[in-house]
Protein backbone atom coordinates (compact mmCIF):
# COMPACT_ATOMS: atom_id res chain seq x y z
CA UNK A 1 117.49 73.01 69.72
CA UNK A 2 114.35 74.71 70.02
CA UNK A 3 111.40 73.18 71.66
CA UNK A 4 108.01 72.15 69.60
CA UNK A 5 105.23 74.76 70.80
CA UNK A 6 103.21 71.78 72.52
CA UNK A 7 106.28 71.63 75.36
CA UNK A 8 106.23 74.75 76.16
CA UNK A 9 102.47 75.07 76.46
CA UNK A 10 102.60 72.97 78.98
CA UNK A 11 105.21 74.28 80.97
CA UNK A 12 103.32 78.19 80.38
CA UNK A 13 100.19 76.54 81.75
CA UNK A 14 101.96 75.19 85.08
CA UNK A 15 103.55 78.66 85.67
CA UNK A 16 100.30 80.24 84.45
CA UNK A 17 98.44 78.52 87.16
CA UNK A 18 101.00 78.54 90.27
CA UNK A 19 100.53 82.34 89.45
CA UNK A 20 97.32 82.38 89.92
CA UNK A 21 97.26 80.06 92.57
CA UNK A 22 99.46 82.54 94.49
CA UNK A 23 97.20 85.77 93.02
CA UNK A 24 94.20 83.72 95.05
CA UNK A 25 96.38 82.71 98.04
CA UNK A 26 97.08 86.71 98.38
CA UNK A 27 93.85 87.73 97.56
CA UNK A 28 92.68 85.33 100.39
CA UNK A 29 94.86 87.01 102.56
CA UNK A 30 93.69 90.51 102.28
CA UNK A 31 90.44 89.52 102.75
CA UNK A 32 91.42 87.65 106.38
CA UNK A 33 92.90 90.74 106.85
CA UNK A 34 90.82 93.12 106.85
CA UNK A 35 88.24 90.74 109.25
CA UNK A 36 90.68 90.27 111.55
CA UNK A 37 89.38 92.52 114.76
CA UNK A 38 91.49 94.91 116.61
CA UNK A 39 94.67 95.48 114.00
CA UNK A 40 96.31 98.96 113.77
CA UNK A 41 95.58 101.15 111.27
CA UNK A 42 98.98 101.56 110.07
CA UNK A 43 99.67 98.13 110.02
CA UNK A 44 96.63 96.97 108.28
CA UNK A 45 97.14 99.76 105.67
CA UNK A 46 101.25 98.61 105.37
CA UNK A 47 100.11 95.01 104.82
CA UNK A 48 97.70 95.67 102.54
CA UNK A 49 100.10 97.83 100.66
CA UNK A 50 102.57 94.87 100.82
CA UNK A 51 100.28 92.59 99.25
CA UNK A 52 98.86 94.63 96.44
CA UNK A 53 102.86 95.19 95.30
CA UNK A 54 103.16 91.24 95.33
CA UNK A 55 100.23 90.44 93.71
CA UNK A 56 101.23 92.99 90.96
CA UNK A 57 104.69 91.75 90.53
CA UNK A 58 103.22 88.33 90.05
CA UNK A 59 101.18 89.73 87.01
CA UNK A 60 104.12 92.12 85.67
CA UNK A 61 106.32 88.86 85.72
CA UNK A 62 103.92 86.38 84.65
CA UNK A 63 100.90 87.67 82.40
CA UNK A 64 102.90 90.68 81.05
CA UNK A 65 106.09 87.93 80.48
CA UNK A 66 108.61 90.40 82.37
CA UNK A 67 110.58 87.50 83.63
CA UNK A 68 111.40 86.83 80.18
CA UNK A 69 112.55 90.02 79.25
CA UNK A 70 115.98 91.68 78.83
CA UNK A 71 116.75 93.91 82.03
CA UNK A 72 116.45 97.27 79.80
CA UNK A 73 112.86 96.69 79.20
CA UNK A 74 111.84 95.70 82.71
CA UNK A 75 113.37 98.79 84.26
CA UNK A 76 111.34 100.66 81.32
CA UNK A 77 107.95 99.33 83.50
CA UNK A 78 109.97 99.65 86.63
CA UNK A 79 111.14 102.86 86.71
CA UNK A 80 107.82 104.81 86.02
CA UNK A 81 106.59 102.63 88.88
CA UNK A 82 108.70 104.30 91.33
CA UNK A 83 107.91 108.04 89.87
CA UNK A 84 104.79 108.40 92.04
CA UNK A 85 106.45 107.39 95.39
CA UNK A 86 109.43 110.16 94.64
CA UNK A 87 106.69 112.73 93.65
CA UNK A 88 104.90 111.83 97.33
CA UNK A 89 107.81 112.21 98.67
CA UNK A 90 108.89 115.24 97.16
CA UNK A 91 105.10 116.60 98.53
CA UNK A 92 105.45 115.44 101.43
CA UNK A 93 108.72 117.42 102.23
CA UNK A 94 107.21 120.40 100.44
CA UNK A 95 104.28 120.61 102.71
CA UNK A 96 106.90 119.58 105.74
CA UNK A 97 108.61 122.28 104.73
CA UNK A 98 105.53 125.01 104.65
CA UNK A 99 104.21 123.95 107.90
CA UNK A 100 108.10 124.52 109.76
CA UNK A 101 108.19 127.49 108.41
């Protein structure tokens, strides 16, 4: 049986705001973070990082409605995700590669 619209609305609008809740809890986060005195570089930059993936798998799942698709078409957004860190590394090895040389 297939819910009314008016049900589902309201279950949309609880998921709509715990994902939001948790985009401001992580945005609150990164802005500790980068007050916080005396962190590494690296680590600051990793965590940072970190947080930006999160707060864009919360709005790939949630505001693009990813979690509801089939698994072909999230690996259509996934897999051009990845594309960019295989090219860095691919660049990275490159220029490894020119400097050994």
């Amino acid at each position: 049986m297939v819910q009314p619209v008016s049900a589902r609305a309201g279950t949309n609008r609880k998921e709509y705001l715990a994902a939001f809740a948790a985009l401001a809890v992580l945005t609150g986060l990164e802005l500790t973070l980068i007050r916080l005195p005396n962190v590494a570089r690296r680590a600051l930059i990793s965590a940072l990082v970190l947080l930006a993936v999160s707060k864009a798998t919360i709005i790939g799942l949630f505001f693009m409605h990813l979690r509801y698709e089939t698994r072909a078409m999230r690996l259509t957004v996934l897999v051009p995700l990845l594309a960019p860190g295989v090219y860095a590394l691919a660049l990275i090895a490159d220029a490894s590669w020119r400097l050994l040389r």
